[in-house]
C-alpha atoms as a PDB file:
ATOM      1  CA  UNK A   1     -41.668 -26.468 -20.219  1.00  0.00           C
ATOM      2  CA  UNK A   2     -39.376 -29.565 -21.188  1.00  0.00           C
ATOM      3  CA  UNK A   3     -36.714 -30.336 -18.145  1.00  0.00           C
ATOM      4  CA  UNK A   4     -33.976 -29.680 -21.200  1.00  0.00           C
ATOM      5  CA  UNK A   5     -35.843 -26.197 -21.526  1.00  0.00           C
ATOM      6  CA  UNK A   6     -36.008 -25.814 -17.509  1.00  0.00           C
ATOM      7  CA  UNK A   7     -32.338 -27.090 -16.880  1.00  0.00           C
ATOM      8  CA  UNK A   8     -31.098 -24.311 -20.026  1.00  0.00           C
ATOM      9  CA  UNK A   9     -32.759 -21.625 -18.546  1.00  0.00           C
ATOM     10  CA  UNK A  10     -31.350 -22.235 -15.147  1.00  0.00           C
ATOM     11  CA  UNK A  11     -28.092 -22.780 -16.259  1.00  0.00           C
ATOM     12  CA  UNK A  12     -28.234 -19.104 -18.352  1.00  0.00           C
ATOM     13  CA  UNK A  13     -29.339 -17.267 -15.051  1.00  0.00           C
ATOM     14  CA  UNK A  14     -26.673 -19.149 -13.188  1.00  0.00           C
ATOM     15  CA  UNK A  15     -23.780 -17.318 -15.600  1.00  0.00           C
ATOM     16  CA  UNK A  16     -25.716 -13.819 -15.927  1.00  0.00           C
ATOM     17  CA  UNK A  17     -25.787 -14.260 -12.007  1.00  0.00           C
ATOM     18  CA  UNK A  18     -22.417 -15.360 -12.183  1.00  0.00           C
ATOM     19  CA  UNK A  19     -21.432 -12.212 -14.497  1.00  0.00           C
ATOM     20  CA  UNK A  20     -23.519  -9.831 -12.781  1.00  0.00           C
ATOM     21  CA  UNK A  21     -21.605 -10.368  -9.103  1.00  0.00           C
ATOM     22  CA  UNK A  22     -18.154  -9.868 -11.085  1.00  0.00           C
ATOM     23  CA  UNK A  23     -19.205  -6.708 -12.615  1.00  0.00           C
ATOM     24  CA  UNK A  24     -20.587  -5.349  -9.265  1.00  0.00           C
ATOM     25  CA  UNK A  25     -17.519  -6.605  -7.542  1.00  0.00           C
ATOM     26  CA  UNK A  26     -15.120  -4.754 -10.483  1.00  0.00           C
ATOM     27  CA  UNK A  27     -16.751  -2.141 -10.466  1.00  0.00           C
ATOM     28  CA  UNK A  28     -15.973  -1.739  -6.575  1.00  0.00           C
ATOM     29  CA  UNK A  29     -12.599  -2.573  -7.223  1.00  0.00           C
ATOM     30  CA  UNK A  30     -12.011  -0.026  -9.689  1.00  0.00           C
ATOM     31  CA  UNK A  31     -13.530   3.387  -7.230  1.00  0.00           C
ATOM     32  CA  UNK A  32     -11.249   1.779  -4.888  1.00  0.00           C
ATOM     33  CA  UNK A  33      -8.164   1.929  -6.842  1.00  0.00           C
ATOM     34  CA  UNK A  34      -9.390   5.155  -7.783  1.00  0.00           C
ATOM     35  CA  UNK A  35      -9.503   6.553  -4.744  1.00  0.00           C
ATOM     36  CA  UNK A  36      -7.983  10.596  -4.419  1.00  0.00           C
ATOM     37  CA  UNK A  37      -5.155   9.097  -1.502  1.00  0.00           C
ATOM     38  CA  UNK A  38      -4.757   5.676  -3.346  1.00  0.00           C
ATOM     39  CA  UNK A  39      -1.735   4.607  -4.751  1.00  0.00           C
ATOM     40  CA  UNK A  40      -2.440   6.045  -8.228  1.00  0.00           C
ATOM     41  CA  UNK A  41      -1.884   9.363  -6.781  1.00  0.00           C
ATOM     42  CA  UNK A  42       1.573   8.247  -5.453  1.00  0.00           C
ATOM     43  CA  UNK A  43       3.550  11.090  -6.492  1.00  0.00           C
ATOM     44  CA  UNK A  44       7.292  10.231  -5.515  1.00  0.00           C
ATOM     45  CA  UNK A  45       8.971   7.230  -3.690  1.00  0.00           C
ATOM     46  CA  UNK A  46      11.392   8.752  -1.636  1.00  0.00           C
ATOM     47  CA  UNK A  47      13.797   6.260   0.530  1.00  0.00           C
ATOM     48  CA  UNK A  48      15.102   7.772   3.893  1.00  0.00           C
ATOM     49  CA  UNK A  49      18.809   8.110   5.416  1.00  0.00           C
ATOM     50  CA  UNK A  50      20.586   9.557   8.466  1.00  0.00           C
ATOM     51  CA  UNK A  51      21.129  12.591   6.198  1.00  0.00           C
ATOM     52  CA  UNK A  52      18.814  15.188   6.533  1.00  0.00           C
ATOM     53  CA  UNK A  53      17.240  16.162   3.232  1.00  0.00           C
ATOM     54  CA  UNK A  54      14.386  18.122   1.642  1.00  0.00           C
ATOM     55  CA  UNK A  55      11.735  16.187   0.041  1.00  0.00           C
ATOM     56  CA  UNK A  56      10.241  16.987  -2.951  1.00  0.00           C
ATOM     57  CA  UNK A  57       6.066  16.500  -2.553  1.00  0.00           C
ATOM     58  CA  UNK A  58       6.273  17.093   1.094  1.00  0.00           C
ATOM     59  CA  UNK A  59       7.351  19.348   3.549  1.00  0.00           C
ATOM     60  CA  UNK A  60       9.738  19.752   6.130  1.00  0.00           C
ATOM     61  CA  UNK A  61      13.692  18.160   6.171  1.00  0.00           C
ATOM     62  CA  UNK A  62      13.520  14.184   6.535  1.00  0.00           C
ATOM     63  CA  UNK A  63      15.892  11.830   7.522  1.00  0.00           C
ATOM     64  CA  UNK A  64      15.911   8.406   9.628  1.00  0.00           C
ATOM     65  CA  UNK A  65      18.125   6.608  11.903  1.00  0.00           C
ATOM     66  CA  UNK A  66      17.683   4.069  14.714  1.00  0.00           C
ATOM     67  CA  UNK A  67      14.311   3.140  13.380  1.00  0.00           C
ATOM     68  CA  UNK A  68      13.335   6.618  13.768  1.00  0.00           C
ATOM     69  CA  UNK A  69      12.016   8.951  11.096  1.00  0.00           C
ATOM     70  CA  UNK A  70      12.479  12.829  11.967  1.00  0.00           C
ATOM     71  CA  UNK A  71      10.622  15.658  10.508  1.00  0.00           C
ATOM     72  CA  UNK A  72      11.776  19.178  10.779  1.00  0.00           C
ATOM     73  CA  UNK A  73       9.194  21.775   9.360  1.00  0.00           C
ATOM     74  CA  UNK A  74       9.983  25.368   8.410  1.00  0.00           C
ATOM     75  CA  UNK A  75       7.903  28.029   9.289  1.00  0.00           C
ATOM     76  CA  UNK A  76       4.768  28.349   7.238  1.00  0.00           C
ATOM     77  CA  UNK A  77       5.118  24.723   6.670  1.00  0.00           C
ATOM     78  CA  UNK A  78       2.398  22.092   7.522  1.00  0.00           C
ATOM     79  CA  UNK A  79       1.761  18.943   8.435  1.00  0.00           C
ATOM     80  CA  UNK A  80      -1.321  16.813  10.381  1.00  0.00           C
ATOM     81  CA  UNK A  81      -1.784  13.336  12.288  1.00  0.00           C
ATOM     82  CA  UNK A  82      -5.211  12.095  13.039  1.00  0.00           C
ATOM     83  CA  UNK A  83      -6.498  15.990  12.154  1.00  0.00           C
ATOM     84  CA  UNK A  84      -3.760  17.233  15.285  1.00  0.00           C
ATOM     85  CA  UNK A  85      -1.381  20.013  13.781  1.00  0.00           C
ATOM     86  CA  UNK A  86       1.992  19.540  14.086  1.00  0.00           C
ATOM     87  CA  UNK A  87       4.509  21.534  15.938  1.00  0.00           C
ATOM     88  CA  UNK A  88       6.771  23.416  13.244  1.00  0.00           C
ATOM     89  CA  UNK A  89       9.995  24.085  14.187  1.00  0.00           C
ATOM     90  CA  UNK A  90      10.487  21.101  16.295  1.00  0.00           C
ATOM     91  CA  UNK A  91      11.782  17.748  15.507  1.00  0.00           C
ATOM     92  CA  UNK A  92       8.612  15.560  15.075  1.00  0.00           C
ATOM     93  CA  UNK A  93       9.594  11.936  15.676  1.00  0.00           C
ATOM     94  CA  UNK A  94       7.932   9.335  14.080  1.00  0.00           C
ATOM     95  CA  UNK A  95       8.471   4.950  14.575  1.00  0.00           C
ATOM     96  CA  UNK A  96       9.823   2.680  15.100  1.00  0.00           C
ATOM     97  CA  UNK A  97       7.026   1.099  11.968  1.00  0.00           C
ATOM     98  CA  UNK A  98       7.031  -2.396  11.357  1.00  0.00           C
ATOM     99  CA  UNK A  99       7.487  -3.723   8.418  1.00  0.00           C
ATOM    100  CA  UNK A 100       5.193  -3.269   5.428  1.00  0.00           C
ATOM    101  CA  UNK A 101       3.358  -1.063   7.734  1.00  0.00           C
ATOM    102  CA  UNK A 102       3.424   2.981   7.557  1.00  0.00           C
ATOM    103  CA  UNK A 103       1.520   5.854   8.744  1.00  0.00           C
ATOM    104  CA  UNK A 104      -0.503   8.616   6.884  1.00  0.00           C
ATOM    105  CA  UNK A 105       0.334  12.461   7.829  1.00  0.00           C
ATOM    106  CA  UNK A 106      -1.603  15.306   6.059  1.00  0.00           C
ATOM    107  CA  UNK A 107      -0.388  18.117   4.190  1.00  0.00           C
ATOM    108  CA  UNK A 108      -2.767  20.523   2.353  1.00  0.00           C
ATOM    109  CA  UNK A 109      -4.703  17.963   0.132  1.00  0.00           C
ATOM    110  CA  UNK A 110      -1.330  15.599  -0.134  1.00  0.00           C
ATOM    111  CA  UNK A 111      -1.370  12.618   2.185  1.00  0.00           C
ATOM    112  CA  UNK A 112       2.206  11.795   3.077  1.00  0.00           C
ATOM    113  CA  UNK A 113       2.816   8.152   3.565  1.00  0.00           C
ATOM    114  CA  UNK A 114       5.218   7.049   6.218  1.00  0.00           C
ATOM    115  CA  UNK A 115       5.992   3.764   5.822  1.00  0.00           C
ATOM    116  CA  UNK A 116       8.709   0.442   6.386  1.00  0.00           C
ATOM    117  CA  UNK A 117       9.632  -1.789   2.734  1.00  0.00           C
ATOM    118  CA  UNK A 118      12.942  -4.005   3.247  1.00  0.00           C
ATOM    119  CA  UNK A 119      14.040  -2.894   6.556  1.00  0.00           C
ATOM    120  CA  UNK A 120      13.928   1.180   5.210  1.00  0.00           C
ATOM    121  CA  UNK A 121      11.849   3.750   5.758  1.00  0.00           C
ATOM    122  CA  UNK A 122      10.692   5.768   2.766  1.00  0.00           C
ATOM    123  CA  UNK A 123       7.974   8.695   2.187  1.00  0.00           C
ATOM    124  CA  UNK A 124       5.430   8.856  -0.655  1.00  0.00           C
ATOM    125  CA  UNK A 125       3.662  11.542  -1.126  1.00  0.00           C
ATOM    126  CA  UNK A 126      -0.344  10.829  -2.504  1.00  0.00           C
ATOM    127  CA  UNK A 127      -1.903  13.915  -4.126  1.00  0.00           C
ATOM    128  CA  UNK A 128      -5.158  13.808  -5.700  1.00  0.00           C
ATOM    129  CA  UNK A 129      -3.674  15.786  -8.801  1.00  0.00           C
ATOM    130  CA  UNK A 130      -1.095  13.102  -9.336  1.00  0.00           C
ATOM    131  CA  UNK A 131      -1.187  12.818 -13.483  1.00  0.00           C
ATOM    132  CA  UNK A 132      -1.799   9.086 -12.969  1.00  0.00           C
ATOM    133  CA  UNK A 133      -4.881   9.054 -11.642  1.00  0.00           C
ATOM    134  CA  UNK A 134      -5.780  12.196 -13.395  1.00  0.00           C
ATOM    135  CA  UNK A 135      -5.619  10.475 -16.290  1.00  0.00           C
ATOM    136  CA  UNK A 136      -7.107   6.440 -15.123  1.00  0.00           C
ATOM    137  CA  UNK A 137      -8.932   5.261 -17.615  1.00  0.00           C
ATOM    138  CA  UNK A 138      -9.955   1.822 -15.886  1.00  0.00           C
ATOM    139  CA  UNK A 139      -8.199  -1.523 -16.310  1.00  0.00           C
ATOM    140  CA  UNK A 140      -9.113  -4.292 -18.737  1.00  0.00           C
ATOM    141  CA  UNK A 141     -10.022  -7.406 -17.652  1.00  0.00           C
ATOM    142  CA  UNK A 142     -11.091 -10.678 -19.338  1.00  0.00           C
ATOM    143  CA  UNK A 143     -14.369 -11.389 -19.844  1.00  0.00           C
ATOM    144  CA  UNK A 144     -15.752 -13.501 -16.839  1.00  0.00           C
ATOM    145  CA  UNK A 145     -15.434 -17.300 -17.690  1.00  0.00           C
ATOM    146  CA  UNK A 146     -16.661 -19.436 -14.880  1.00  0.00           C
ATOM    147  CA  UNK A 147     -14.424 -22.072 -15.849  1.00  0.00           C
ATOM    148  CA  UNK A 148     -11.811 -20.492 -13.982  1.00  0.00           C
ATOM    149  CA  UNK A 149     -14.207 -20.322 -10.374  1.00  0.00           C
ATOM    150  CA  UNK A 150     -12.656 -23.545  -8.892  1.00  0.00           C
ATOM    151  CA  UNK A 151     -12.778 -25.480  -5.581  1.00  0.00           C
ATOM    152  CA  UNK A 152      -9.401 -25.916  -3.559  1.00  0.00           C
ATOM    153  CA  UNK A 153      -8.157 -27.032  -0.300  1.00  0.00           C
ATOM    154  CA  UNK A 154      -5.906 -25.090   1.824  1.00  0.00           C
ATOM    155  CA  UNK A 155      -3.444 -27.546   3.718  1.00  0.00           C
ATOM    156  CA  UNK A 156      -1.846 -25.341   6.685  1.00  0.00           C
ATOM    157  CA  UNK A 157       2.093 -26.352   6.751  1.00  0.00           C
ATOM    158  CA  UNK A 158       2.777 -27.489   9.996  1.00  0.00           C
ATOM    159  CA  UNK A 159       4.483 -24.203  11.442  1.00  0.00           C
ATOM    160  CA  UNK A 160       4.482 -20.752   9.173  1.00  0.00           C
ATOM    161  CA  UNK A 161       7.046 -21.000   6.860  1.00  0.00           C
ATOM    162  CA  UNK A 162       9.129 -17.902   6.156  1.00  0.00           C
ATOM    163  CA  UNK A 163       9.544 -17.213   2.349  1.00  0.00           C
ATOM    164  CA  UNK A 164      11.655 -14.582   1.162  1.00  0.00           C
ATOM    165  CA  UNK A 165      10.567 -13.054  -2.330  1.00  0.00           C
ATOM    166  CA  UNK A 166      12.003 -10.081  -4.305  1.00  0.00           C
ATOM    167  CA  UNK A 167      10.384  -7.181  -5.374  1.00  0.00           C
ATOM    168  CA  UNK A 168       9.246  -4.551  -8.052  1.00  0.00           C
ATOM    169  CA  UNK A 169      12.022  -2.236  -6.660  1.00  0.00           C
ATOM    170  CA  UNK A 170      15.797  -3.836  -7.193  1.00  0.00           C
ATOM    171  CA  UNK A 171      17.463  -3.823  -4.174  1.00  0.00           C
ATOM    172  CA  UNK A 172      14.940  -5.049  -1.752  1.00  0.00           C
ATOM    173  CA  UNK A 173      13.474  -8.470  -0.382  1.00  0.00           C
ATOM    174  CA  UNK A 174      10.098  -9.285   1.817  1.00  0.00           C
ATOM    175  CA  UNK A 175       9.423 -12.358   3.891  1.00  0.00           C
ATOM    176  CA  UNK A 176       6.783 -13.779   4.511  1.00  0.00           C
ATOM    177  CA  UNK A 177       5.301 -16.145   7.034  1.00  0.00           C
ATOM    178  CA  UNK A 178       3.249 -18.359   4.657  1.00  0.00           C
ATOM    179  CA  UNK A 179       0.924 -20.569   7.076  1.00  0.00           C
ATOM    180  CA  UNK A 180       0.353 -22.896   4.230  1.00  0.00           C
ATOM    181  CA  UNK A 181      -0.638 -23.817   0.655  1.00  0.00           C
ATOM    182  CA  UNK A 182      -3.878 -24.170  -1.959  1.00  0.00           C
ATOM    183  CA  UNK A 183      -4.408 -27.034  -3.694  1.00  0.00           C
ATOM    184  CA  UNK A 184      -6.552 -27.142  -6.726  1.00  0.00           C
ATOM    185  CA  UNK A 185      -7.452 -28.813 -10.861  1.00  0.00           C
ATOM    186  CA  UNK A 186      -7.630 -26.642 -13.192  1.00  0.00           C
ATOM    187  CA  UNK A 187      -6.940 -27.469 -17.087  1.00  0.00           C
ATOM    188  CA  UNK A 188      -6.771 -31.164 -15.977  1.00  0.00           C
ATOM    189  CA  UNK A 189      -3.738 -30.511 -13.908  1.00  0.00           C
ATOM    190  CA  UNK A 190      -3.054 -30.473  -9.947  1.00  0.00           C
ATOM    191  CA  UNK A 191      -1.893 -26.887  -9.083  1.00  0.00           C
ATOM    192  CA  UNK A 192      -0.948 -25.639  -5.423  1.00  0.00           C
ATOM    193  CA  UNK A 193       0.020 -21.908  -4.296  1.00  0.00           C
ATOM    194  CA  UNK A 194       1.694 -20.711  -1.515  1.00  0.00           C
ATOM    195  CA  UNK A 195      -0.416 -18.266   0.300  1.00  0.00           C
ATOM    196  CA  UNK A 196       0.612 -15.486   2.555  1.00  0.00           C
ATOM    197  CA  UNK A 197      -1.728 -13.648   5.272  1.00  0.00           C
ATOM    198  CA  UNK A 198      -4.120 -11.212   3.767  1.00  0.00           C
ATOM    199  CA  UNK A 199      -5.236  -8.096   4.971  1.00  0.00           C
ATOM    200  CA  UNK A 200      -8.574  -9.116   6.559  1.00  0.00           C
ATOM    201  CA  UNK A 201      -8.555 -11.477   9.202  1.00  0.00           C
ATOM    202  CA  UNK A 202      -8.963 -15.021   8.062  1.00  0.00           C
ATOM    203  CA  UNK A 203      -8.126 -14.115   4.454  1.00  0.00           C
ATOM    204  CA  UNK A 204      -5.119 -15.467   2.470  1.00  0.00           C
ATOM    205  CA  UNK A 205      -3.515 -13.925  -0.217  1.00  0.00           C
ATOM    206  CA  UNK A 206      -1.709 -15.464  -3.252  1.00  0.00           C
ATOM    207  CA  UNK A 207       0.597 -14.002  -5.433  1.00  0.00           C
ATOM    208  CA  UNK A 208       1.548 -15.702  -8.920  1.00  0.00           C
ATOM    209  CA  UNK A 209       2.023 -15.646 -12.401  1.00  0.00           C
ATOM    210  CA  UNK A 210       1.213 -18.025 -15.462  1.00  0.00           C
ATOM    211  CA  UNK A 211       1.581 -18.244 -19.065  1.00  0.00           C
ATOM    212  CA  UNK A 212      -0.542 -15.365 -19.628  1.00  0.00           C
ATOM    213  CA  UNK A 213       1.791 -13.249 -17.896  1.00  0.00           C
ATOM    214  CA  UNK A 214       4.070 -10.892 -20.165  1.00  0.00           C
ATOM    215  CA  UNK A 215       1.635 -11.801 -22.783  1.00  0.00           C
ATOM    216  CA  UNK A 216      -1.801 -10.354 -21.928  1.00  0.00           C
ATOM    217  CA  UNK A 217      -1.660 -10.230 -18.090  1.00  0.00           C
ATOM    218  CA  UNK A 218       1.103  -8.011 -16.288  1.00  0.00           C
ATOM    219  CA  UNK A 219       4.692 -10.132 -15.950  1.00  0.00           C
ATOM    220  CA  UNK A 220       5.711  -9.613 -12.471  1.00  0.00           C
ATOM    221  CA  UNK A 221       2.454 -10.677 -10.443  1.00  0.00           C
ATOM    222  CA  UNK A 222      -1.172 -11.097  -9.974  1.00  0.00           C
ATOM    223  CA  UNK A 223      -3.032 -11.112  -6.778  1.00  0.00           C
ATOM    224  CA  UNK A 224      -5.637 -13.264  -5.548  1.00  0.00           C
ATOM    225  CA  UNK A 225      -7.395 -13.159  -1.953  1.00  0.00           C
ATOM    226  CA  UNK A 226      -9.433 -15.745  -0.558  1.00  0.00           C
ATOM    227  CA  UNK A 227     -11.277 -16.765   2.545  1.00  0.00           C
ATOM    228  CA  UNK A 228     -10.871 -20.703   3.584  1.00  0.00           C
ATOM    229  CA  UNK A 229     -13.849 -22.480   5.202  1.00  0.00           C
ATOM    230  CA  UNK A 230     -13.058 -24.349   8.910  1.00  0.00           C
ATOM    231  CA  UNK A 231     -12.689 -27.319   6.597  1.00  0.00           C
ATOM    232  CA  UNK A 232     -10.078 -25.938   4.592  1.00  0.00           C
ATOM    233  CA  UNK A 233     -12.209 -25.766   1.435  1.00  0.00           C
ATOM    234  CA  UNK A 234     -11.374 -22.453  -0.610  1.00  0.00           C
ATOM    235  CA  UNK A 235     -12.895 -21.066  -4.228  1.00  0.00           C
ATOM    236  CA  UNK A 236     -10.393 -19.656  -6.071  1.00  0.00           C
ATOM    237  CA  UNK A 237     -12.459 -16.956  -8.575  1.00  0.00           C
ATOM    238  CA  UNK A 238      -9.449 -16.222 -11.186  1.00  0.00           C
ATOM    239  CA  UNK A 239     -11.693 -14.040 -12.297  1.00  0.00           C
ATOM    240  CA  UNK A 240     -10.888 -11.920  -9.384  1.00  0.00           C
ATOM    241  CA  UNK A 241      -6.997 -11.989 -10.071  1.00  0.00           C
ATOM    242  CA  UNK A 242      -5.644  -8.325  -9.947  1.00  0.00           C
ATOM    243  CA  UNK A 243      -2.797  -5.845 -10.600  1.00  0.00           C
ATOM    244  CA  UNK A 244      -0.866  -4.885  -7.970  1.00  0.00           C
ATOM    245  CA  UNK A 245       0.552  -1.288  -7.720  1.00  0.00           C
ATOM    246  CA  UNK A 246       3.678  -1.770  -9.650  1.00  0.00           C
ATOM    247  CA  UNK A 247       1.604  -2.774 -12.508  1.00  0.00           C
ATOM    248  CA  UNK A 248       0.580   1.000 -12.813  1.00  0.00           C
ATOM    249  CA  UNK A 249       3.788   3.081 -11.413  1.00  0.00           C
ATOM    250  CA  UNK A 250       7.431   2.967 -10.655  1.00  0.00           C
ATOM    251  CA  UNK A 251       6.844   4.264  -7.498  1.00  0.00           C
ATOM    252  CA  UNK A 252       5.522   0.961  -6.312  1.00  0.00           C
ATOM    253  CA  UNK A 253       7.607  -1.853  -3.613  1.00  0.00           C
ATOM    254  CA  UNK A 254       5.331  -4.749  -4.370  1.00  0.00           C
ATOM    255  CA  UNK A 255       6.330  -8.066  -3.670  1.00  0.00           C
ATOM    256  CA  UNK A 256       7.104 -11.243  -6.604  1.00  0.00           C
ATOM    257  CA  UNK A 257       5.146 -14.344  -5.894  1.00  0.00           C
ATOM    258  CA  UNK A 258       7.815 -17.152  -4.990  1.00  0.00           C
ATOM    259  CA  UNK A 259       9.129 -19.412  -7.288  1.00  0.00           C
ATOM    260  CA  UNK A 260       6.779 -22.224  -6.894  1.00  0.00           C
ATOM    261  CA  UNK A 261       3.692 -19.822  -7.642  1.00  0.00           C
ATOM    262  CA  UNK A 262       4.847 -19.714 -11.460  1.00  0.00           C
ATOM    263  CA  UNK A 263       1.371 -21.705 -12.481  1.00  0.00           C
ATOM    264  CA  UNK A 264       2.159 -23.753 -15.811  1.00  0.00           C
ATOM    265  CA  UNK A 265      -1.289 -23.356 -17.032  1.00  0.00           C
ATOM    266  CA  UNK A 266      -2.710 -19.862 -18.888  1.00  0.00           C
ATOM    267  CA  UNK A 267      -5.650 -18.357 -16.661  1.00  0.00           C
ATOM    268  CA  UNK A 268      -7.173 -16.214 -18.999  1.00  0.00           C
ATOM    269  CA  UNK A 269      -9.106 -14.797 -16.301  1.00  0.00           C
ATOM    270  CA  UNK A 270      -8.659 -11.622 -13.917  1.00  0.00           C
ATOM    271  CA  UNK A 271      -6.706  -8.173 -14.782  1.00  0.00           C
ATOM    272  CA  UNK A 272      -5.059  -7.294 -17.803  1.00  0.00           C
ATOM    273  CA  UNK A 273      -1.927  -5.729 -18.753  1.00  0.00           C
ATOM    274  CA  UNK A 274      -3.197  -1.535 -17.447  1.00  0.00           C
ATOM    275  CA  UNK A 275      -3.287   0.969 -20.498  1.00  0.00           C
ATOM    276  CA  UNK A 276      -0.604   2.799 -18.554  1.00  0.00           C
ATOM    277  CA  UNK A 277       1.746  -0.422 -19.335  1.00  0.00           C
ATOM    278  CA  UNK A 278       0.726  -1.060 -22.546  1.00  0.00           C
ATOM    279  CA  UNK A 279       3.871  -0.443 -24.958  1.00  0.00           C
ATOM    280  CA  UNK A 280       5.965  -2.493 -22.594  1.00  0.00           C
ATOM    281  CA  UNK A 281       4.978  -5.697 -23.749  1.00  0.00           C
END
């Protein structure tokens, strides 16, 4: 076999390998977002006051003051923590929950979400017969390009930054510590992204948009986690850029990448605009 031959062949089972880990990891990502108490069975968004009121989705009579959510169930009426039951007829007492955090109670087969999103406390009820994810059909994505796998460096600012950005939901703001920024090339031009703190430890997340976005990718936001090396070094896989819940429903608080995370350049890589969005373009 020629070295041409050899150095052809290699390179083809690089990109099937290449292929094959995106598919496995997609496919992952996909029973995740399907999941019976994920946010595809988010059935209401319900935003708490000191008035007491009656919730549609959940039990009981709901209100919150003094970064305290009360509960008052009704006879016959149901509700679980960590698989205790609940007292009815007492006021349950839930918080104070920090923000962007929340708690999960149980009623029947609906998982009520307790939960802190601009300083409020709101309730969304997640039940497995929610039309939405009755009805997921997937999400399309672009075909996996390895072009758009590239190195980066992730320069820590020199104390966490707070950054405020808006949200799906009008009326509300998060902030954000970011502990720094990604540098990168990519379509011959140098790129940075302010990350945030991801969910697993040692992970940064970045939210952003480009000139895909509106077009063929979803126009408020794309997601990307990654994991830097002790030397900083990061791989941004675009390929890995997905929806966030507010892609899929109303009933979502996500958060809008800031203002200098509006990339210039069109990754034609990651998530597409959902089915469920479809004639909103």
């Amino acid at each position: 076999m020629s070295t041409h031959t050899e150095t052809t062949t290699h390179t083809e089972t690089a990109f099937e390998a290449f292929d094959q880990e995106w598919q496995e990891w997609h496919d992952a990502h996909e029973r995740h977002r399907a999941h019976p108490h994920g946010f595809l069975a988010v059935s209401h968004l319900h935003w708490l006051s000191s008035d007491a009121t009656r919730l549609e989705g959940a039990p009981g009579t709901w209100s919150a003051e003094d970064d305290v959510v009360r509960v008052v169930l009704e006879p016959g009426e149901s509700l679980q923590q960590d698989g205790v039951e609940l007292n009815a007829g007492e006021p349950l007492e839930f918080g104070p929950i920090e923000e962007r955090g929340g708690i999960n109670l149980v009623s029947g087969d609906t998982v009520i979400e307790v939960a802190k999103r601009g300083g409020e406390y709101i309730v969304r009820p997640r039940n497995p017969s929610n039309a939405l994810l009755q009805e997921y059909q997937g999400t399309p994505a672009y075909t996996p390009n390895a072009a758009f796998a590239v190195a980066g460096t992730f320069v820590p600012f020199e104390a966490p930054r707070p950054t405020t950005v808006g949200a799906a939901v009008e009326g509300i703001q998060h902030v954000y510590k970011a502990p720094g920024e990604i540098r990168f090339k990519l379509a011959g031009e140098e790129l940075a992204l302010t990350a945030f703190n991801g969910h697993a430890p040692g992970s940064l997340s970045v939210l952003f948009t480009d000139q895909t976005s509106g077009k063929t990718t979803y126009p408020a936001n794309r997601s990307l986690s990654v994991v830097p090396a002790a030397d900083g070094s990061v791989q941004l896989d675009f390929n890995r850029a997905v929806n966030l819940p507010c892609a899929y429903t109303d009933l979502a608080t996500c958060p809008l990448p800031p203002a200098e995370n509006r990339l210039p350049v069109a990754i034609e890589a990651g998530e597409k605009i959902p089915y469920e969005r479809q004639d909103q373009k």
